[in-house]
N, C-alpha and C. Protein backbone atom coordinates (compact mmCIF):
# COMPACT_ATOMS: atom_id res chain seq x y z
N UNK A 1 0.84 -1.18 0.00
CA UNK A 1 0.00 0.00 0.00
C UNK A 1 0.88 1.24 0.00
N UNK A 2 1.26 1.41 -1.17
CA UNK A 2 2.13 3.06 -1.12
C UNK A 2 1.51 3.87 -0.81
N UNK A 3 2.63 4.91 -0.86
CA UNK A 3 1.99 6.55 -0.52
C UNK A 3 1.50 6.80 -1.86
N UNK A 4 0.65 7.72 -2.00
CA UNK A 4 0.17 8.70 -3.37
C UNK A 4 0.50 10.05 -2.75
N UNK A 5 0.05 10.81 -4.25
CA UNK A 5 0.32 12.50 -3.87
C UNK A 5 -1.30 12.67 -3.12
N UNK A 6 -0.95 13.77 -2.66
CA UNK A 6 -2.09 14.77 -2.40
C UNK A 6 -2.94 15.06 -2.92
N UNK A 7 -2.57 14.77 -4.50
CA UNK A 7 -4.15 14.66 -5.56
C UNK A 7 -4.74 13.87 -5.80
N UNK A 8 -4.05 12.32 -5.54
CA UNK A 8 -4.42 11.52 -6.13
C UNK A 8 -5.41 10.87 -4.39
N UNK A 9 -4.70 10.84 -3.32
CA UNK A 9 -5.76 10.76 -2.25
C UNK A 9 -7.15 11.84 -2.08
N UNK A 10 -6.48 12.84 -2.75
CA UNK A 10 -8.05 13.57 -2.55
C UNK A 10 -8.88 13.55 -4.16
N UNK A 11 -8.23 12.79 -4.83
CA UNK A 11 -9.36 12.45 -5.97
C UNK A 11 -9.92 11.20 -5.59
N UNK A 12 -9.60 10.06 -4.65
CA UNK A 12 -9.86 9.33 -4.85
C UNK A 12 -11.20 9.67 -3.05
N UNK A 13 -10.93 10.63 -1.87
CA UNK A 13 -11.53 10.85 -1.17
C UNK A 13 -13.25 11.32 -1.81
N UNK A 14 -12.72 12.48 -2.66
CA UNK A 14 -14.01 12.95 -4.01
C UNK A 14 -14.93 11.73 -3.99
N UNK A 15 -14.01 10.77 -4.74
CA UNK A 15 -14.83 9.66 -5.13
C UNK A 15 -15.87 8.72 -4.15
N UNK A 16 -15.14 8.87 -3.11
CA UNK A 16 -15.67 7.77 -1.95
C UNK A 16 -17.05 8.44 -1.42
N UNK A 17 -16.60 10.22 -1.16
CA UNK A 17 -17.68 10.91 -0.79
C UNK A 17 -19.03 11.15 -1.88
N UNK A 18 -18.85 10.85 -3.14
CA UNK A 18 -20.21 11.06 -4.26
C UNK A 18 -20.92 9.76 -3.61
N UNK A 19 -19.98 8.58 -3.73
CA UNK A 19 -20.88 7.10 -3.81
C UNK A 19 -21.21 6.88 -2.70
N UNK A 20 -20.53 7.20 -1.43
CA UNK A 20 -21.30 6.95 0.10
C UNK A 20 -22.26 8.13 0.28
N UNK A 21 -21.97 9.53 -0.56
CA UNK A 21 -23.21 9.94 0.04
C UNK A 21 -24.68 9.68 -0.92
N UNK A 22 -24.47 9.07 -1.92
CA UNK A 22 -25.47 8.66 -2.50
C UNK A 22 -26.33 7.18 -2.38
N UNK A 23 -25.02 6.53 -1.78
CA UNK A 23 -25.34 5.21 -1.29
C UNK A 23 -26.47 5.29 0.31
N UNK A 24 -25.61 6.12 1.08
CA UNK A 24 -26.47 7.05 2.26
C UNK A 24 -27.68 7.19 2.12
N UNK A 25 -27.77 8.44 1.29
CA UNK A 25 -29.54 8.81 0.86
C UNK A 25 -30.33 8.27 0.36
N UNK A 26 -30.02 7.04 0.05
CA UNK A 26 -31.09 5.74 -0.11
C UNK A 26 -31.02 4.42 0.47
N UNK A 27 -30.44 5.18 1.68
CA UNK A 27 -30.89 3.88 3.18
C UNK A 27 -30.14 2.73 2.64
N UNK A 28 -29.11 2.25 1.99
CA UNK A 28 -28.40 1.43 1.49
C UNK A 28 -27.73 0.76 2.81
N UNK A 29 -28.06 -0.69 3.48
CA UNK A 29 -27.18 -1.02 4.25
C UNK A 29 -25.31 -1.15 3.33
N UNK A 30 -24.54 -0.42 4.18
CA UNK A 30 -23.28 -0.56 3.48
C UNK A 30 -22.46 -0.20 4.83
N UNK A 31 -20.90 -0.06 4.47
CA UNK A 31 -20.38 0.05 5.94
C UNK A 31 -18.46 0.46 4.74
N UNK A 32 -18.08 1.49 4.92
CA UNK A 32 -16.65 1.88 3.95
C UNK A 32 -15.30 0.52 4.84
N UNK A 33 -14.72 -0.05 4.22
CA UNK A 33 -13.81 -1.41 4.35
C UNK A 33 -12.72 -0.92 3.18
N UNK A 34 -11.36 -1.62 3.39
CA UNK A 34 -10.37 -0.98 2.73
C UNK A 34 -9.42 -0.23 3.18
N UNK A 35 -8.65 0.29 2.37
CA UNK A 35 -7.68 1.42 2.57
C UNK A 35 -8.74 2.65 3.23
N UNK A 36 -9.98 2.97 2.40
CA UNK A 36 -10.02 3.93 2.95
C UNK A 36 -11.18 4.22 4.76
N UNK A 37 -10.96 2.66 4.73
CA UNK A 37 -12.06 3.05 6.15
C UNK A 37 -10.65 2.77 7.00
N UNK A 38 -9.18 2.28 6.81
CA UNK A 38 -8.07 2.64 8.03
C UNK A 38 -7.88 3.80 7.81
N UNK A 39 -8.23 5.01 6.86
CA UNK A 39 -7.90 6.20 6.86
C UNK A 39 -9.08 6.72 7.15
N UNK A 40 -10.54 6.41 7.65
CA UNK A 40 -11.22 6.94 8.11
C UNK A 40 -11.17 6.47 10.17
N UNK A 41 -10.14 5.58 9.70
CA UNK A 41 -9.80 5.40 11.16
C UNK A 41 -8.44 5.46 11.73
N UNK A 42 -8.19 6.22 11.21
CA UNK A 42 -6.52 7.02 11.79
C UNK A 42 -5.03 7.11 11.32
N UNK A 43 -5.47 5.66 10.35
CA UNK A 43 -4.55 5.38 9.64
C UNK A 43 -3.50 6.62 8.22
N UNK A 44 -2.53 6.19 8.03
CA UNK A 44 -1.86 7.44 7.25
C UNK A 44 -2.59 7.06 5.89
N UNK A 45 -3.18 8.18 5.14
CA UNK A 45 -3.85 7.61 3.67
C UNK A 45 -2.61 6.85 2.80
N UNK A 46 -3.13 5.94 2.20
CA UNK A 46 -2.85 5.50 1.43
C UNK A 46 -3.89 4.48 0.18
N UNK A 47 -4.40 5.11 -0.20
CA UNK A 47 -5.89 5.02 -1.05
C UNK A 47 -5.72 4.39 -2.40
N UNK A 48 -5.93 3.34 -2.89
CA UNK A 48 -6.18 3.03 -4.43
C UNK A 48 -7.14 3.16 -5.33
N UNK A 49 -8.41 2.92 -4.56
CA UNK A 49 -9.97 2.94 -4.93
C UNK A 49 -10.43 2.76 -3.53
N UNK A 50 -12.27 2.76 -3.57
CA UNK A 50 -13.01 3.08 -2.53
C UNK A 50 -13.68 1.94 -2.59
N UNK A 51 -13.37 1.25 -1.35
CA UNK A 51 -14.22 -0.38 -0.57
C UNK A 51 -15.28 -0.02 -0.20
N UNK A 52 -16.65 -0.75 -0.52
CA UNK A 52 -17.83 -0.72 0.58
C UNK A 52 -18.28 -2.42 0.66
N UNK A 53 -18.27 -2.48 2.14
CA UNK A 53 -19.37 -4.04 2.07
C UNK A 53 -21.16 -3.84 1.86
N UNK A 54 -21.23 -4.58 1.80
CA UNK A 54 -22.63 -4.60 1.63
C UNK A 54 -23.16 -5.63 1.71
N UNK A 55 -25.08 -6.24 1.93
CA UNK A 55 -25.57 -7.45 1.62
C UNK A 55 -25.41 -7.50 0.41
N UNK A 56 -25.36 -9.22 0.22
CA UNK A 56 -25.43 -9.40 -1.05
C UNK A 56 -27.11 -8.48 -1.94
N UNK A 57 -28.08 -9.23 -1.25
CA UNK A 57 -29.15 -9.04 -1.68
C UNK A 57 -29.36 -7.31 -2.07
N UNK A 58 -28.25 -6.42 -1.72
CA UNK A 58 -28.25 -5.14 -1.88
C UNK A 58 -27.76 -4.55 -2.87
N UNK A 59 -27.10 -5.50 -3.58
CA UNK A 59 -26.18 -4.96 -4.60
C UNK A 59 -26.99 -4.52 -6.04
N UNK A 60 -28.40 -5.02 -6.27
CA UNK A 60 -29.01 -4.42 -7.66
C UNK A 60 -29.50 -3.18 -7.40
N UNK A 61 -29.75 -2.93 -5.93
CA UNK A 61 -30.19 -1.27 -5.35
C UNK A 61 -29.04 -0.47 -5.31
N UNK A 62 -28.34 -0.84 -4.69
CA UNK A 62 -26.78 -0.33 -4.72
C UNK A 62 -25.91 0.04 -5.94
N UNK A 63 -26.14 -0.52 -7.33
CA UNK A 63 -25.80 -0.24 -8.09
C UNK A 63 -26.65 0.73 -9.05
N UNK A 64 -28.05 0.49 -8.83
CA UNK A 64 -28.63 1.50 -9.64
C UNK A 64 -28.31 2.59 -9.00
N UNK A 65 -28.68 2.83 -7.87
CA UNK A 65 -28.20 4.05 -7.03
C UNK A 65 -26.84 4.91 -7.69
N UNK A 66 -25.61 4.29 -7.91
CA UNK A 66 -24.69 4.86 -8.46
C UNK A 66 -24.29 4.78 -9.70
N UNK A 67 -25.21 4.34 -10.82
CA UNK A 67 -25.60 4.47 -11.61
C UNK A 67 -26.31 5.88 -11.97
N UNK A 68 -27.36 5.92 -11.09
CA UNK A 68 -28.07 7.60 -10.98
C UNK A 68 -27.27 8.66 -10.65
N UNK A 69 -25.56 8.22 -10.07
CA UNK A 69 -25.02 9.28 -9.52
C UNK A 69 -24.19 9.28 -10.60
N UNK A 70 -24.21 8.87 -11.79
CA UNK A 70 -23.39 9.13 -12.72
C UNK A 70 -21.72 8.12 -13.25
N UNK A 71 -22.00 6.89 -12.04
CA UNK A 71 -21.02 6.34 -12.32
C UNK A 71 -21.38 5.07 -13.32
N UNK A 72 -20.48 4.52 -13.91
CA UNK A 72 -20.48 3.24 -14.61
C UNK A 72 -19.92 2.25 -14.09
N UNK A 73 -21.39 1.10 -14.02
CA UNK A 73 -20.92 0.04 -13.27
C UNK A 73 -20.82 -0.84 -13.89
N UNK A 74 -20.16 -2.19 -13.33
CA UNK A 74 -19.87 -3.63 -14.12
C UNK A 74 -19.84 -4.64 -13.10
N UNK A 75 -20.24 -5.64 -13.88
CA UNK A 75 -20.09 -7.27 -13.05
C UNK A 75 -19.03 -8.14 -13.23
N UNK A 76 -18.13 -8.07 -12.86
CA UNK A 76 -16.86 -8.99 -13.17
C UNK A 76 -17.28 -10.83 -13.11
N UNK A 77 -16.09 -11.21 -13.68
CA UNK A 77 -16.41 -12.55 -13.32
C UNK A 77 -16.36 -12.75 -12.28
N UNK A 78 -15.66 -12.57 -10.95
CA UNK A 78 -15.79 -12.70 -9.83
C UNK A 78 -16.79 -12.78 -9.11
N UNK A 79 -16.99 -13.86 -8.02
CA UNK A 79 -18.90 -14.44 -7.54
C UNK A 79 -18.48 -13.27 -6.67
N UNK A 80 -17.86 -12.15 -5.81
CA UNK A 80 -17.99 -12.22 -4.28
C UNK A 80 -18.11 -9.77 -4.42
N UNK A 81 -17.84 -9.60 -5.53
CA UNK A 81 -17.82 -8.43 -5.95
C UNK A 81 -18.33 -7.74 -7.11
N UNK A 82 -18.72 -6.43 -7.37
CA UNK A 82 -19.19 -5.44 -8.24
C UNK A 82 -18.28 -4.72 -7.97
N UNK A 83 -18.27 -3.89 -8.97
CA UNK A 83 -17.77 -2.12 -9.35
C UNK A 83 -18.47 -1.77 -9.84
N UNK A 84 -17.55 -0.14 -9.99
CA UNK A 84 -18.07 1.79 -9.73
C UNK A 84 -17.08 1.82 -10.26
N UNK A 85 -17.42 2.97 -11.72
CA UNK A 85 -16.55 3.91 -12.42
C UNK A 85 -16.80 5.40 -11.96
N UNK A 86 -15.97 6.04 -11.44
CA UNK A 86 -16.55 7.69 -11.74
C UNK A 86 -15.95 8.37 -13.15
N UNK A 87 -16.28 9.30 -13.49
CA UNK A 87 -16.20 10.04 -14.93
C UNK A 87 -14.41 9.91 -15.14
N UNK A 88 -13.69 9.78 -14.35
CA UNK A 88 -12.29 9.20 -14.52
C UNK A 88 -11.80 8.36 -13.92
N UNK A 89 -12.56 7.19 -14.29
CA UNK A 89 -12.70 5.75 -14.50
C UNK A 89 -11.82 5.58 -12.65
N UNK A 90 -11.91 6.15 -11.71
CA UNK A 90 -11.67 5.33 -9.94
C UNK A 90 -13.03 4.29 -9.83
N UNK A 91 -11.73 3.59 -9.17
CA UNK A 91 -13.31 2.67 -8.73
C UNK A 91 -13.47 2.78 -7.42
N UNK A 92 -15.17 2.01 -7.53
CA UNK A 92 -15.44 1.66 -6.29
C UNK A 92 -15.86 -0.03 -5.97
N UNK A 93 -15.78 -0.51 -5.29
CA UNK A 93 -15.63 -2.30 -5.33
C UNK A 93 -16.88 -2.30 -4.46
N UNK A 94 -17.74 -2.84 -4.83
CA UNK A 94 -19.14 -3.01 -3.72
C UNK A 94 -18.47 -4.85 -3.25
N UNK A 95 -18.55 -5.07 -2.49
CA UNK A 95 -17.91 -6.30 -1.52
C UNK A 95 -19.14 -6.59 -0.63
N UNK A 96 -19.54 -8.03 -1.11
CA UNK A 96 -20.72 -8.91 -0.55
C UNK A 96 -19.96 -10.19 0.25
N UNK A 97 -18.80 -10.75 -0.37
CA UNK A 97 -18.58 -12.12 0.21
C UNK A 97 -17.09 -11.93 0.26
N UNK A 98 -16.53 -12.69 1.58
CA UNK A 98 -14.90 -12.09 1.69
C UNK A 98 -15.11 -13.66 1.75
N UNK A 99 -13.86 -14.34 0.95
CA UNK A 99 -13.63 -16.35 1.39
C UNK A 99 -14.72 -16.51 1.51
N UNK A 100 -15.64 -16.54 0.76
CA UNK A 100 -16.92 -17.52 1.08
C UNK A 100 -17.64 -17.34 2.11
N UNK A 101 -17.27 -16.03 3.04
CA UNK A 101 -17.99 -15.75 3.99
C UNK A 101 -18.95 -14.71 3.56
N UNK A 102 -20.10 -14.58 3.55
CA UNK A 102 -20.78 -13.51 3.22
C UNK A 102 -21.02 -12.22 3.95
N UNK A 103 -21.24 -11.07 3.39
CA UNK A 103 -20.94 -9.64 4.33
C UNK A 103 -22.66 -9.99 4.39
N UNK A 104 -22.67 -9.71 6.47
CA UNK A 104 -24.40 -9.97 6.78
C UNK A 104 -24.52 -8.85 7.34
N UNK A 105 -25.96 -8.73 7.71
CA UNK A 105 -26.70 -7.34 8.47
C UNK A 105 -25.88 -7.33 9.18
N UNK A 106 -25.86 -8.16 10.30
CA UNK A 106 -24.95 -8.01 11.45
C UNK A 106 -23.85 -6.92 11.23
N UNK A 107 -22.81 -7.83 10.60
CA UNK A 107 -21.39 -7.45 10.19
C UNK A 107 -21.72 -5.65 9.65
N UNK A 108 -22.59 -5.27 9.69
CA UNK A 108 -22.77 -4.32 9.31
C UNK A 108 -23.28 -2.91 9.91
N UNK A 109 -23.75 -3.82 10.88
CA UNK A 109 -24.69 -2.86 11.63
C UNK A 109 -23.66 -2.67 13.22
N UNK A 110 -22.36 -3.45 13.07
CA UNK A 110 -21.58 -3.60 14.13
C UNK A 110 -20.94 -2.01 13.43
N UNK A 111 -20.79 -1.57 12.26
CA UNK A 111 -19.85 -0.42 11.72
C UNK A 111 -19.88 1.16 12.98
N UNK A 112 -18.74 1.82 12.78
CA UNK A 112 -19.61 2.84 12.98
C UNK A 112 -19.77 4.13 12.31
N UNK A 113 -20.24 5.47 12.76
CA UNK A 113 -20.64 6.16 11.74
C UNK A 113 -19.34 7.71 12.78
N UNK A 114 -18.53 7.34 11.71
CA UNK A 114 -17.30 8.40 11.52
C UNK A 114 -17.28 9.30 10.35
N UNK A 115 -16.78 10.09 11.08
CA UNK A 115 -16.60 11.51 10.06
C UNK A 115 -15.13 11.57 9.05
N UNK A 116 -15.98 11.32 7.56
CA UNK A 116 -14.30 10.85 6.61
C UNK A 116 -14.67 12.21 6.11
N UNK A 117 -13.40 12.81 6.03
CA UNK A 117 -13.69 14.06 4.97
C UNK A 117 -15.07 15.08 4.86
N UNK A 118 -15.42 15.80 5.98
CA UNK A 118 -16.81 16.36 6.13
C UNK A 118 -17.78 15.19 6.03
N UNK A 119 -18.06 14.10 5.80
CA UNK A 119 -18.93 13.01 5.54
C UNK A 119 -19.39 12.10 6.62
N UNK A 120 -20.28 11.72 7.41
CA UNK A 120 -20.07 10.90 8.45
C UNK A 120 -20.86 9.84 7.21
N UNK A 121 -20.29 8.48 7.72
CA UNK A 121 -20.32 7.35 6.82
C UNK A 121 -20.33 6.21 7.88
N UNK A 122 -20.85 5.06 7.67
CA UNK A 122 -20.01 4.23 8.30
C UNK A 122 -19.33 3.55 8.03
N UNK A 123 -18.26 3.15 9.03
CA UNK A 123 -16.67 2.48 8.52
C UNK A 123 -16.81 1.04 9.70
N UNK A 124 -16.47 -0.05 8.69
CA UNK A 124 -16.26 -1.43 9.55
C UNK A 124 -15.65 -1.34 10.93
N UNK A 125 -16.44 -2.03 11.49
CA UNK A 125 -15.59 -2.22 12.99
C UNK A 125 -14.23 -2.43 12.59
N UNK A 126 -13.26 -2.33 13.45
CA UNK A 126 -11.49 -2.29 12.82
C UNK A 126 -11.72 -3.94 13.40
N UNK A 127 -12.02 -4.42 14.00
CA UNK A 127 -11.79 -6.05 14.32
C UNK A 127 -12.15 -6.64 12.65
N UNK A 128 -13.53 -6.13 12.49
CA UNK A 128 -13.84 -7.07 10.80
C UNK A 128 -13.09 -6.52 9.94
N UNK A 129 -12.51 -5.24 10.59
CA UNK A 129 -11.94 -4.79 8.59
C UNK A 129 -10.81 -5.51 8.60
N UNK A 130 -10.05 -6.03 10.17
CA UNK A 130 -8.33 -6.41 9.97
C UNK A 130 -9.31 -7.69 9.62
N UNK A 131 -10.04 -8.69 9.63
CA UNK A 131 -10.08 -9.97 9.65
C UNK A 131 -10.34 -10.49 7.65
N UNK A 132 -11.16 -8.69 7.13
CA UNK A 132 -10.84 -8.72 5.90
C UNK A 132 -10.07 -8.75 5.13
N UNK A 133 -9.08 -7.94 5.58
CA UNK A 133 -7.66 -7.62 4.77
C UNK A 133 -6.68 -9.41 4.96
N UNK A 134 -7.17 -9.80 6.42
CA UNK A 134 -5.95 -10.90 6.21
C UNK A 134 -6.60 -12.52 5.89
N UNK A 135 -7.78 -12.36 6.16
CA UNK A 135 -8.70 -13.52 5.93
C UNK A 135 -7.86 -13.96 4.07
N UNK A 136 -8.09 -13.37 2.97
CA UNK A 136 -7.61 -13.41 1.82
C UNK A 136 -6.48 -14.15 1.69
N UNK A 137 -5.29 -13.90 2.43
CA UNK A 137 -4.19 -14.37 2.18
C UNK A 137 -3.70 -15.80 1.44
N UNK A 138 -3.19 -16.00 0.39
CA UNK A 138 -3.11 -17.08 0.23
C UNK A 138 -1.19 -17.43 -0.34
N UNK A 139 -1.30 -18.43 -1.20
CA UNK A 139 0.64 -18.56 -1.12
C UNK A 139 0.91 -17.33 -2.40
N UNK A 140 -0.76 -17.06 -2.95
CA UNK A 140 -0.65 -15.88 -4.41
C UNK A 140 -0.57 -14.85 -3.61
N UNK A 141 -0.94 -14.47 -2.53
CA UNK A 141 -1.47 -13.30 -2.37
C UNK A 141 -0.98 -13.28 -0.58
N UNK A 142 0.36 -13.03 0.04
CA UNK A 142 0.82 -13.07 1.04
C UNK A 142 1.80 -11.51 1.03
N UNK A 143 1.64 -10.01 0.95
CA UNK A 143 2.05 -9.28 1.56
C UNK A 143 1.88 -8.85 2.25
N UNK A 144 3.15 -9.61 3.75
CA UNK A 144 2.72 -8.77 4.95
C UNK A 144 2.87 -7.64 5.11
N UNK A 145 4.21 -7.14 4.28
CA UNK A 145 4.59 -5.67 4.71
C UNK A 145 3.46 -4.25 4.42
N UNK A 146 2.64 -4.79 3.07
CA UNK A 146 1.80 -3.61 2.84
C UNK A 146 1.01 -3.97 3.85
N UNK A 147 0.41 -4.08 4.63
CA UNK A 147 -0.32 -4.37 5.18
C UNK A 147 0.02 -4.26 6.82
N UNK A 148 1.23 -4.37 7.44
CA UNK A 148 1.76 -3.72 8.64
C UNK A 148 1.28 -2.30 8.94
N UNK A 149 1.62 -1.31 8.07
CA UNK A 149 1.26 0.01 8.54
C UNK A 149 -0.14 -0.07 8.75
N UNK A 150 -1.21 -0.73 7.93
CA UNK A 150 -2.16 -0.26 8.20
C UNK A 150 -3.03 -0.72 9.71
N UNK A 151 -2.77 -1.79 9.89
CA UNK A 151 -2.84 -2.72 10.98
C UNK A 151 -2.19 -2.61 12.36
N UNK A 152 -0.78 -1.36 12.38
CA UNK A 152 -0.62 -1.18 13.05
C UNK A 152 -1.36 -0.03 13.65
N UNK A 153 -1.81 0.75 12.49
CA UNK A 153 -2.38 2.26 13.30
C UNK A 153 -3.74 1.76 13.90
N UNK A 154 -4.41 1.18 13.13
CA UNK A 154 -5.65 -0.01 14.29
C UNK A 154 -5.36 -0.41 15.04
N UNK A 155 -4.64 -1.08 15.88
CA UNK A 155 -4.22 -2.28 16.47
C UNK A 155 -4.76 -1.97 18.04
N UNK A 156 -4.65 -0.83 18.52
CA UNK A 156 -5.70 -0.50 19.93
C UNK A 156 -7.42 -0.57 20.00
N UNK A 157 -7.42 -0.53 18.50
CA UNK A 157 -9.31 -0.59 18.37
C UNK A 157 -9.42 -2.26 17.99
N UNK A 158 -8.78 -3.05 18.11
CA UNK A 158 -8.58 -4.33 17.46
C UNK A 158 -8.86 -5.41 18.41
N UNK A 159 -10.27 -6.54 18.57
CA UNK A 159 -9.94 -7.46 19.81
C UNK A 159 -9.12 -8.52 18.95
N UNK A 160 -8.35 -8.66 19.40
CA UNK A 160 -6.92 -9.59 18.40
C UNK A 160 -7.33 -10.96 19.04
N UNK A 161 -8.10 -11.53 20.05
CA UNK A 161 -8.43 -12.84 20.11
C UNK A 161 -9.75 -13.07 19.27
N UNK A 162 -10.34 -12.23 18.91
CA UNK A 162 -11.57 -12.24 17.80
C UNK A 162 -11.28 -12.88 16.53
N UNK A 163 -9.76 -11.75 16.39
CA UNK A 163 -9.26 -12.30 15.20
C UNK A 163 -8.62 -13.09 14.83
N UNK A 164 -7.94 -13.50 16.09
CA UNK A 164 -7.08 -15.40 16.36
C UNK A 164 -8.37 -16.35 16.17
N UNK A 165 -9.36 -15.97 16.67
CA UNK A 165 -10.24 -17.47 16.55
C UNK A 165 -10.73 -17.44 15.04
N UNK A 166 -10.90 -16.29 14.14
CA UNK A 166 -12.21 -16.47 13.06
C UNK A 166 -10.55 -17.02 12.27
N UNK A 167 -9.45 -16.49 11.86
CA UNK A 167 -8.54 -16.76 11.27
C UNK A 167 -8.07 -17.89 11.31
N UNK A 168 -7.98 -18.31 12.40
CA UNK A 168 -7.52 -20.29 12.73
C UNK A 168 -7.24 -20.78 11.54
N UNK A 169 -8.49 -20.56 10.72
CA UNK A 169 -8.45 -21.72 9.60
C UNK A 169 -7.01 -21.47 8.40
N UNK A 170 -6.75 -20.63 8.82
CA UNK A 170 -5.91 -19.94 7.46
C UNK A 170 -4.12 -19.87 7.99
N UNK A 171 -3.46 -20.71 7.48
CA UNK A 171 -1.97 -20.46 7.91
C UNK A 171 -1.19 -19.09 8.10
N UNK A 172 -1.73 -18.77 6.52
CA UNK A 172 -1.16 -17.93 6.20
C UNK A 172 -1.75 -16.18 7.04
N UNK A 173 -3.09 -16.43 7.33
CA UNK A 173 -3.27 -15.14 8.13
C UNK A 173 -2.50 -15.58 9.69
N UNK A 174 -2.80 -17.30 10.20
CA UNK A 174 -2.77 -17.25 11.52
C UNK A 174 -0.96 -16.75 11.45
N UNK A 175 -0.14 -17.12 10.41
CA UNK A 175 1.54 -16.53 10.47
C UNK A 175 1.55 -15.08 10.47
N UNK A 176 1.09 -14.30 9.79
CA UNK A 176 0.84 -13.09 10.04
C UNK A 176 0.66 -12.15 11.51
N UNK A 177 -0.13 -13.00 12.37
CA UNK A 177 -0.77 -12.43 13.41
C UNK A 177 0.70 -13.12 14.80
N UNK A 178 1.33 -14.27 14.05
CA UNK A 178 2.56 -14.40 14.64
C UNK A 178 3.35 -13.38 14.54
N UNK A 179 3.33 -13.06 13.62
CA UNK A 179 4.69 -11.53 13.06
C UNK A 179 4.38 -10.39 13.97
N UNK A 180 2.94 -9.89 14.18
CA UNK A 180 2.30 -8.97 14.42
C UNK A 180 2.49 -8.97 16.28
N UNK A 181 2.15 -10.16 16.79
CA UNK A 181 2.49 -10.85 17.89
C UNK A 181 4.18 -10.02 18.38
N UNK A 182 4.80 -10.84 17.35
CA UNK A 182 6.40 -10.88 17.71
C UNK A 182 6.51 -9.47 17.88
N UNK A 183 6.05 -8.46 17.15
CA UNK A 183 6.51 -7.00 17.04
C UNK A 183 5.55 -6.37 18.17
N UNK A 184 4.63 -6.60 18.75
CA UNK A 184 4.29 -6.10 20.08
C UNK A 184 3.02 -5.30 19.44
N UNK A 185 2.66 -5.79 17.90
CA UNK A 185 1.35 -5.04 17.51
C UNK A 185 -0.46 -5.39 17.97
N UNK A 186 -0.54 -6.46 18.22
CA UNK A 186 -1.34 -7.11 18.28
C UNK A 186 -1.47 -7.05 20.08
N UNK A 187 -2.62 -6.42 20.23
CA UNK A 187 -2.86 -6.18 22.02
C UNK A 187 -3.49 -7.21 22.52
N UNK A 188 -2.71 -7.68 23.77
CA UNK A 188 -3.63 -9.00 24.64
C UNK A 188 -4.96 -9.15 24.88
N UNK A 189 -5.68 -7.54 25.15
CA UNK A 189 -6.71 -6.97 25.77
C UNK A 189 -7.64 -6.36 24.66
N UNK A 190 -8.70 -7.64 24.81
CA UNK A 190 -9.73 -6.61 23.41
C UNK A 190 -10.45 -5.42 23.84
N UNK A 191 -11.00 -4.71 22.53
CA UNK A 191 -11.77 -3.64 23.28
C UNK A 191 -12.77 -3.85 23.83
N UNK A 192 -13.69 -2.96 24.87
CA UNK A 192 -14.19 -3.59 25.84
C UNK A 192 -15.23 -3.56 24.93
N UNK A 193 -15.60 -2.37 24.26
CA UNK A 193 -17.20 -2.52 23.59
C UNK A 193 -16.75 -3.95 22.44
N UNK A 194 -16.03 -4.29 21.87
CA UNK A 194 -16.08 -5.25 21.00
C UNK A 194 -16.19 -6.96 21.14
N UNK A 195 -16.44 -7.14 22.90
CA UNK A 195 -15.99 -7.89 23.64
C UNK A 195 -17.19 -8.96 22.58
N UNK A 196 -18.08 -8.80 22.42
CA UNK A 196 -19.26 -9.68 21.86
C UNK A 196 -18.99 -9.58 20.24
N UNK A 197 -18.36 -9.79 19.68
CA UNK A 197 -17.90 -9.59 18.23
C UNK A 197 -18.44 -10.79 17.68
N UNK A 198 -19.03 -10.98 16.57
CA UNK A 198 -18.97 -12.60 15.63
C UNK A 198 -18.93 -11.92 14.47
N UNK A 199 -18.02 -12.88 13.53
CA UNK A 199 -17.93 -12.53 12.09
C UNK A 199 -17.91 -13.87 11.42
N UNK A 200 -19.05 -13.17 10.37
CA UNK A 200 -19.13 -12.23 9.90
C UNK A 200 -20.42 -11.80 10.65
């Protein structure tokens, strides 16, 4: 996750703010996940495009919606995601299913509603968003290092035994959370409001 300039995080902030606030004004369960909900949660920006989860069952409302706001959308081959074009082609990734796990009311309604850029939105609990980012990992797809900074600036809002148990299944996240461990990132003590967490 590199740095960008200053234009390119606030073209891509632009972007996040048209589709969440349009996603918003039509009661859209959604919740911002990604680069940019650790930078709606303290994290240093580092932005590529704009994450939202969502129900599955939400995604033909969800897309007309930003459709009406002027973006161009598409269905990839991929079962677990949609996209968002804005008029210079940023995307936005609408995200229903992370590994076969599906994004539910719940998982959603756990978010909360933070202020990104004049915008209050809501942004994933930091327990589900770290369990998103590392849940994925596989022997294709194992960088820990991009993924340190962001995890570290969370790591006090984080119940890290939440995320030891849902991860188990996965080597490659449970090695990760060893690394994270070893470097003193990962806190013994979950947060207290997160104490009742299930994911998804």
């Amino acid at each position: 996750m590199g740095s960008h300039t200053h234009e390119v995080t606030d073209a891509i902030i632009d972007t996040l703010k048209r589709a969440g606030s349009a996603l918003k004004a039509e009661g859209i369960r959604f919740a911002l996940a990604g680069g940019c909900a650790a930078y709606a949660r303290g994290a240093a920006p580092s932005l590529h495009d704009v994450d939202f989860a969502l129900v599955e069952e939400d995604v033909p409302r969800a897309l007309e919606t930003l459709r009406q706001a002027g973006f161009r959308t598409a269905k990839p081959p991929e079962d677990w995601l949609v996209k968002a074009f804005d008029e210079d082609d940023r995307l936005v990734d609408l995200i229903f299913r992370i590994e076969e796990r599906p994004i539910t009311p719940e998982m959603i309604s756990r978010s909360h509603m933070i202020n990104t850029a004049a915008l209050s939105l809501p942004v994933l609990d930091a327990t589900d968003l770290v369990i998103t980012w590392i849940m994925p990992m596989s022997e294709h797809s194992c960088d820990y290092g991009s993924l340190l900074p962001q995890v570290r600036a969370l790591r006090e809002q984080v119940n890290w035994d939440r995320v030891a148990e849902v991860v188990s299944v996965s080597p490659y996240a449970s090695t990760f959370l060893t690394l994270l461990d070893r470097l003193g990132v990962a806190c013994p003590k979950p947060p207290a409001e997160d104490a009742d967490i299930r994911w998804p």
